[in-house]
N, C-alpha and C. Protein backbone atom coordinates (compact mmCIF):
# COMPACT_ATOMS: atom_id res chain seq x y z
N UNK A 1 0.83 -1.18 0.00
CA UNK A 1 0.00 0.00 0.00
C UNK A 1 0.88 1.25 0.00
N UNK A 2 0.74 2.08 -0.84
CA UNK A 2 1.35 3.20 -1.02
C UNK A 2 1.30 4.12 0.46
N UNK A 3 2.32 4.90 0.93
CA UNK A 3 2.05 5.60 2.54
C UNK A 3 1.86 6.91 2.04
N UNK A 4 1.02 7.84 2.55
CA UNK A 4 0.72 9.12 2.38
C UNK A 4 0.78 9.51 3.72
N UNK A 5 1.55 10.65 3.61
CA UNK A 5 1.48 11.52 4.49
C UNK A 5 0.55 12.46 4.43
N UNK A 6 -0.95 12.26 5.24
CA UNK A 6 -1.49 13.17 5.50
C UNK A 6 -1.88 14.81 6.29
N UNK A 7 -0.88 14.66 6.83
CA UNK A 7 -0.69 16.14 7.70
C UNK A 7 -0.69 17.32 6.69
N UNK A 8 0.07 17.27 5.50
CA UNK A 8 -0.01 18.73 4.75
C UNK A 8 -0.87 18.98 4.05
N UNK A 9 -1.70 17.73 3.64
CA UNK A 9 -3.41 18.34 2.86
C UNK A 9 -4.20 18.56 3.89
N UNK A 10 -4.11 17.98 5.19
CA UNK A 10 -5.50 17.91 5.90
C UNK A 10 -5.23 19.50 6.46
N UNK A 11 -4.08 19.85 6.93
CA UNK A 11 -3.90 21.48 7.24
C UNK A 11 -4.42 22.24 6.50
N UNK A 12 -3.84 22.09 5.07
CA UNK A 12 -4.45 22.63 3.78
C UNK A 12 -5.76 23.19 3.92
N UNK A 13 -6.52 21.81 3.93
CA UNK A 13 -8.10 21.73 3.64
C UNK A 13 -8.78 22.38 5.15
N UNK A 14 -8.15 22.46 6.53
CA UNK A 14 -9.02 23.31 7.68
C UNK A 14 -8.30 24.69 7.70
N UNK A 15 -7.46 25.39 7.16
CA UNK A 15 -7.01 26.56 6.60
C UNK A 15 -8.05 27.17 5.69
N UNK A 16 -8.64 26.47 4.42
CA UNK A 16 -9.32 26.44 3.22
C UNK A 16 -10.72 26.37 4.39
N UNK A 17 -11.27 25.71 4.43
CA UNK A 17 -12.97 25.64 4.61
C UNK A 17 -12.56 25.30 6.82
N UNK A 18 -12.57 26.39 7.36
CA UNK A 18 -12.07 26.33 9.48
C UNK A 18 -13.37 25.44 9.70
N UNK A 19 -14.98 25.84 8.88
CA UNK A 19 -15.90 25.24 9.59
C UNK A 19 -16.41 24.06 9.13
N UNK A 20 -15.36 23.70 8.74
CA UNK A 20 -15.12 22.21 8.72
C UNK A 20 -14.01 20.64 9.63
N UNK A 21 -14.88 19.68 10.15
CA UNK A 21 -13.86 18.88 10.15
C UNK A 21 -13.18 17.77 9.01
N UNK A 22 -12.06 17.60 9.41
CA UNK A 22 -11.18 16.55 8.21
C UNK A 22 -10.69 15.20 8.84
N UNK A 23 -11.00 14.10 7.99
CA UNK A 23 -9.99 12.86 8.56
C UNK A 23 -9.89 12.24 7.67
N UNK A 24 -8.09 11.39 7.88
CA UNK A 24 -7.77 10.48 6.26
C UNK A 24 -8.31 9.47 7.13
N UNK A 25 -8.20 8.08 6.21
CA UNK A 25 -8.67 6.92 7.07
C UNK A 25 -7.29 6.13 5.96
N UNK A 26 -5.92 5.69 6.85
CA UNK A 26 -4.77 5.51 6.14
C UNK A 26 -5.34 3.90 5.79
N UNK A 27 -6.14 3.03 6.42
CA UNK A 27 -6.77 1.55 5.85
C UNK A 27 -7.20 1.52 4.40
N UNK A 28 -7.78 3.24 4.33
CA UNK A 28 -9.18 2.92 3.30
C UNK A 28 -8.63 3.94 1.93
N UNK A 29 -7.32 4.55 2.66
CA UNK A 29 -7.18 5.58 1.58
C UNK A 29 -8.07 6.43 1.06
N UNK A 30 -9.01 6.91 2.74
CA UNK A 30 -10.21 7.90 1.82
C UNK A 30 -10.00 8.97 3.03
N UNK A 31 -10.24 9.70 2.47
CA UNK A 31 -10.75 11.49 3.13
C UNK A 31 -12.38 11.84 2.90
N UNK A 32 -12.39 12.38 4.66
CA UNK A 32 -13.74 12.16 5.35
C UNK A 32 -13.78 14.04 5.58
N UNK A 33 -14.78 14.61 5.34
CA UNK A 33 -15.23 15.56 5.90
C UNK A 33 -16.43 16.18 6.59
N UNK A 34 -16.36 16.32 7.28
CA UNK A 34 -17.76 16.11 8.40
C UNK A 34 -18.18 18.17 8.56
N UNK A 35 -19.16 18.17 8.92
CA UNK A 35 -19.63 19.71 9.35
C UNK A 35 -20.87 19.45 9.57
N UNK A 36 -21.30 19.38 11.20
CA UNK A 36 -22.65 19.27 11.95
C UNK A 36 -22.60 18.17 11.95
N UNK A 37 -24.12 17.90 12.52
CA UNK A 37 -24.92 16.32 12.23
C UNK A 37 -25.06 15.48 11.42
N UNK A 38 -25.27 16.37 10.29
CA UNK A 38 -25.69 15.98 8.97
C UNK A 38 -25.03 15.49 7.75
N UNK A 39 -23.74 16.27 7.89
CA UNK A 39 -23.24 16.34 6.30
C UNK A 39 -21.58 15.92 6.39
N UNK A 40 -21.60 14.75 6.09
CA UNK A 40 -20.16 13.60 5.56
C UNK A 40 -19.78 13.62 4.20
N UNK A 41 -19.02 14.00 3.90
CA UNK A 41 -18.03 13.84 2.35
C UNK A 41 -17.20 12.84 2.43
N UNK A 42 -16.96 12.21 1.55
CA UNK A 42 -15.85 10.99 1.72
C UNK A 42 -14.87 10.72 -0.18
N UNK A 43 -14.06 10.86 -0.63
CA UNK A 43 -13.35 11.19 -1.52
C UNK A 43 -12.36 10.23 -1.00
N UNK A 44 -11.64 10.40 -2.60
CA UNK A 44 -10.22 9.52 -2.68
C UNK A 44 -9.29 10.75 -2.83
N UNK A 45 -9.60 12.10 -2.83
CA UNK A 45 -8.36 12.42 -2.97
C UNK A 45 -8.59 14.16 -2.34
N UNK A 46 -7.71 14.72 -1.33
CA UNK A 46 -7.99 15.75 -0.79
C UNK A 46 -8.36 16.65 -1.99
N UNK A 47 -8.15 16.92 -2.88
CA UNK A 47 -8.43 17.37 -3.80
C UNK A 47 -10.04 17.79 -4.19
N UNK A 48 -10.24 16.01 -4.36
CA UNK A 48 -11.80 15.87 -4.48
C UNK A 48 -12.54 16.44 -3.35
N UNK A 49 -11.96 16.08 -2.65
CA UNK A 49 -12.40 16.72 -1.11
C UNK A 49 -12.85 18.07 -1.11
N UNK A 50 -11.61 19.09 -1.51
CA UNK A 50 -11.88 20.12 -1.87
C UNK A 50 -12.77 20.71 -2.69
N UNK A 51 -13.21 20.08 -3.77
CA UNK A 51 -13.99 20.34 -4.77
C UNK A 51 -15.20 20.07 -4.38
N UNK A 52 -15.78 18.86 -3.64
CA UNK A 52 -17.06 18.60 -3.00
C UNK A 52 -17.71 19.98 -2.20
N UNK A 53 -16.58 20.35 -1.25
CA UNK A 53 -16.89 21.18 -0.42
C UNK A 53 -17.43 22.58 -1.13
N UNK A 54 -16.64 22.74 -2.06
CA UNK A 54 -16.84 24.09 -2.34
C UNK A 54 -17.91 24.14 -3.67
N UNK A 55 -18.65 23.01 -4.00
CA UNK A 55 -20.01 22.85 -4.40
C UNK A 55 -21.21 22.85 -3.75
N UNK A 56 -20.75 22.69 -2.57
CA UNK A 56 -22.06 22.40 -1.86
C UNK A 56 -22.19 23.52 -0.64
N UNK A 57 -20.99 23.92 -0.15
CA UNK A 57 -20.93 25.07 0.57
C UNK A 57 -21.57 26.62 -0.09
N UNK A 58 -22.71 27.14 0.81
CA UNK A 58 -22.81 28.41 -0.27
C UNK A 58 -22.02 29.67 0.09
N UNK A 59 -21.93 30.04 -1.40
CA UNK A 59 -20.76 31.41 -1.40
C UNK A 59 -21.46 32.66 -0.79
N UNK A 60 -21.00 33.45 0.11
CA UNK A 60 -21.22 34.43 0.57
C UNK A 60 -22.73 35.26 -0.49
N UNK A 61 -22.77 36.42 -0.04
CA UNK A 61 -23.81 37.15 -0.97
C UNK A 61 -22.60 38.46 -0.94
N UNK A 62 -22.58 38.64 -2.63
CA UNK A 62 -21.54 40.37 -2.47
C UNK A 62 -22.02 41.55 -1.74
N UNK A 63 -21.26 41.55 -0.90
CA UNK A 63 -21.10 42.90 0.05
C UNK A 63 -21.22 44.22 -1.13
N UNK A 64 -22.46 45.40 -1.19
CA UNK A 64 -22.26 45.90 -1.85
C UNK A 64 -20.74 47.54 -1.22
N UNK A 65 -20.70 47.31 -0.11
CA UNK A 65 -19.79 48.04 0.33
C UNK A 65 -18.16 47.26 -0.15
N UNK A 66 -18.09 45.91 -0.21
CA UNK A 66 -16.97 46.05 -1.16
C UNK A 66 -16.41 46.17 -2.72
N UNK A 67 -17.68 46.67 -3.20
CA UNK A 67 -17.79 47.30 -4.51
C UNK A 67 -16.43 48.28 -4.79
N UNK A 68 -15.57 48.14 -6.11
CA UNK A 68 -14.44 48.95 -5.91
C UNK A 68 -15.12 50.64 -6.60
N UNK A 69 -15.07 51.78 -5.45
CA UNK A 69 -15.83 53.08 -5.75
C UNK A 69 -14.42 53.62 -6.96
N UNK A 70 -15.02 54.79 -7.75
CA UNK A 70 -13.97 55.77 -8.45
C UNK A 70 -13.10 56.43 -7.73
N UNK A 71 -11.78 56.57 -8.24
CA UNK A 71 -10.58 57.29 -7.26
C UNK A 71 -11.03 58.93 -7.03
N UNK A 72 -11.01 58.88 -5.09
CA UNK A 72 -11.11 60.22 -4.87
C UNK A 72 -12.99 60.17 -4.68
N UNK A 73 -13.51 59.27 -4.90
CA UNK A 73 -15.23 58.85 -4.40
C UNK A 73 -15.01 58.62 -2.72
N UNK A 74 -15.56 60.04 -2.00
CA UNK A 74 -16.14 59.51 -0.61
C UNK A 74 -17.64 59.36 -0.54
N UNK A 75 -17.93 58.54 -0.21
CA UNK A 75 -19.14 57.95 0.42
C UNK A 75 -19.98 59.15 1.26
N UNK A 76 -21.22 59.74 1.13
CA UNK A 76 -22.00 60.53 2.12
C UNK A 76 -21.68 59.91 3.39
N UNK A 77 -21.77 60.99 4.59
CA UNK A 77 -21.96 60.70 6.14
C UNK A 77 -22.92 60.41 6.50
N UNK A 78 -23.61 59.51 6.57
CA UNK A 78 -25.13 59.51 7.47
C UNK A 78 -24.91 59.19 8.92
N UNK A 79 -25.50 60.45 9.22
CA UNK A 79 -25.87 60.40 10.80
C UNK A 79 -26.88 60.18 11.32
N UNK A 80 -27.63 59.63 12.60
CA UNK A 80 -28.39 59.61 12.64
C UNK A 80 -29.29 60.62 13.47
N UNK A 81 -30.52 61.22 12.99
CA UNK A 81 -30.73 62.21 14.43
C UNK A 81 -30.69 62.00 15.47
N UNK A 82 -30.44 62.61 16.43
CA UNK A 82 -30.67 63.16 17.66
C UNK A 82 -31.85 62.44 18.31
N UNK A 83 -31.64 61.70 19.61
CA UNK A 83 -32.92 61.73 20.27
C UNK A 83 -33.12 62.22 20.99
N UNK A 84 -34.27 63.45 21.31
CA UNK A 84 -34.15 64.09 22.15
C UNK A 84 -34.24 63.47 23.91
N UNK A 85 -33.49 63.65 24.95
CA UNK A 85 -33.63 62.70 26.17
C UNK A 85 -34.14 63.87 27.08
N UNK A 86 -34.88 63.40 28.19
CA UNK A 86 -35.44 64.61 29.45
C UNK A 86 -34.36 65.12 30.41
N UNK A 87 -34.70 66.19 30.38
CA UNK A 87 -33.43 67.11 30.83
C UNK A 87 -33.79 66.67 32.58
N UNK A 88 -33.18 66.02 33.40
CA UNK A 88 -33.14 65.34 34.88
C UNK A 88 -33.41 66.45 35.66
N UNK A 89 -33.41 67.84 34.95
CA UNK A 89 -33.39 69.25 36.01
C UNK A 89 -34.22 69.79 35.84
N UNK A 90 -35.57 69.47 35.09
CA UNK A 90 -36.65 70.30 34.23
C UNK A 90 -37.92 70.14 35.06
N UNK A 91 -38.65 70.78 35.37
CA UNK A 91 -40.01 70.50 36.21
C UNK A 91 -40.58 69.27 35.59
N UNK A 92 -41.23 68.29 36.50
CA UNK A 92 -42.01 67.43 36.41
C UNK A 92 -43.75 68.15 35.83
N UNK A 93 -44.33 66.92 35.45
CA UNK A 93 -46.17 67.34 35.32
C UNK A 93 -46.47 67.79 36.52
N UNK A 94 -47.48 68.90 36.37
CA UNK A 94 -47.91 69.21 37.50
C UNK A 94 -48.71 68.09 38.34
N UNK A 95 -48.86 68.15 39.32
CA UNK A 95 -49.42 67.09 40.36
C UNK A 95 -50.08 67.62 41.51
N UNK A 96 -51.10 67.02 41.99
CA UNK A 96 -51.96 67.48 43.59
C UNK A 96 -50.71 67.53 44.30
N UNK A 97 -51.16 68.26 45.94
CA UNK A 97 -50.69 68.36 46.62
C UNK A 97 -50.33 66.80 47.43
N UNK A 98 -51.37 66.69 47.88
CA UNK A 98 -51.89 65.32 48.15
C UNK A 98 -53.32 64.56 48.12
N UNK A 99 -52.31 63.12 47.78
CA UNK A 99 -53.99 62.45 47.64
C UNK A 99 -54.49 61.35 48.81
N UNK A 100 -54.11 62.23 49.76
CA UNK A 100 -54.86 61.47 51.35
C UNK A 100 -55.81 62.51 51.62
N UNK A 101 -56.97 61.14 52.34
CA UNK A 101 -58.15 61.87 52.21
C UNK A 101 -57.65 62.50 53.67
N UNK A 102 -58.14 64.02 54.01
CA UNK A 102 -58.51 64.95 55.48
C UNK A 102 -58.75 64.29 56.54
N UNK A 103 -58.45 64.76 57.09
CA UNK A 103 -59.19 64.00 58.80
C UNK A 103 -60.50 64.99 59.47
C-alpha cells in the first residue's frame, strides 16, 4: 500500500474551509469531511475533497460596500438624528398636593 502523508493536505483543507472537520482513514485511503450532524463527504483524494466542499458550501452574498468606488469617491456621512432625552433638572407634570383623604 502506497504511505501518504497526510498532515499537509489535511492542514491545507481546515485553513481552506475552518468550519469544517477533516480525517484520512490511512486503511481505506479515503478522506472524510464532516460539518454538523448531517453532512459527511468521503473522496479519494484531498483534492476531491476540496472540490465537494466548495459545491455544496454556499458562497457568501456580495457585500455591496466592497464594490471597488472611483478614485477620490467619498461615500455621504449619514448620521443619525438626535434623540431628544429629558433634561433630569426640568419641572415634572404638575401634580396634587396630596392624595390622602382629610381628617
Amino acid at each position: 500500500m502506497n504511505e501518504v502523508d497526510p498532515a499537509p493536505a489535511l492542514r491545507a483543507l481546515r485553513e481552506q474551509f475552518p468550519h469544517w472537520a477533516f480525517l484520512f482513514n490511512p486503511l481505506t485511503q479515503r478522506w472524510f469531511a464532516l460539518r454538523g450532524n448531517a453532512t459527511t463527504l468521503v473522496a479519494n483524494t484531498p483534492e476531491q475533497l476540496a472540490d465537494y466542499i466548495q459545491h455544496i458550501q454556499p458562497q457568501p452574498a456580495p457585500n455591496p460596500r466592497d464594490q471597488q468606488r472611483p478614485a477620490g469617491h467619498t461615500p455621504p456621512k449619514t448620521t443619525q438624528p438626535a434623540t431628544p432625552r429629558p433634561d433630569p433638572h426640568a419641572p415634572g407634570p404638575a401634580t396634587s398636593r396630596s392624595t390622602r383623604p382629610r381628617r
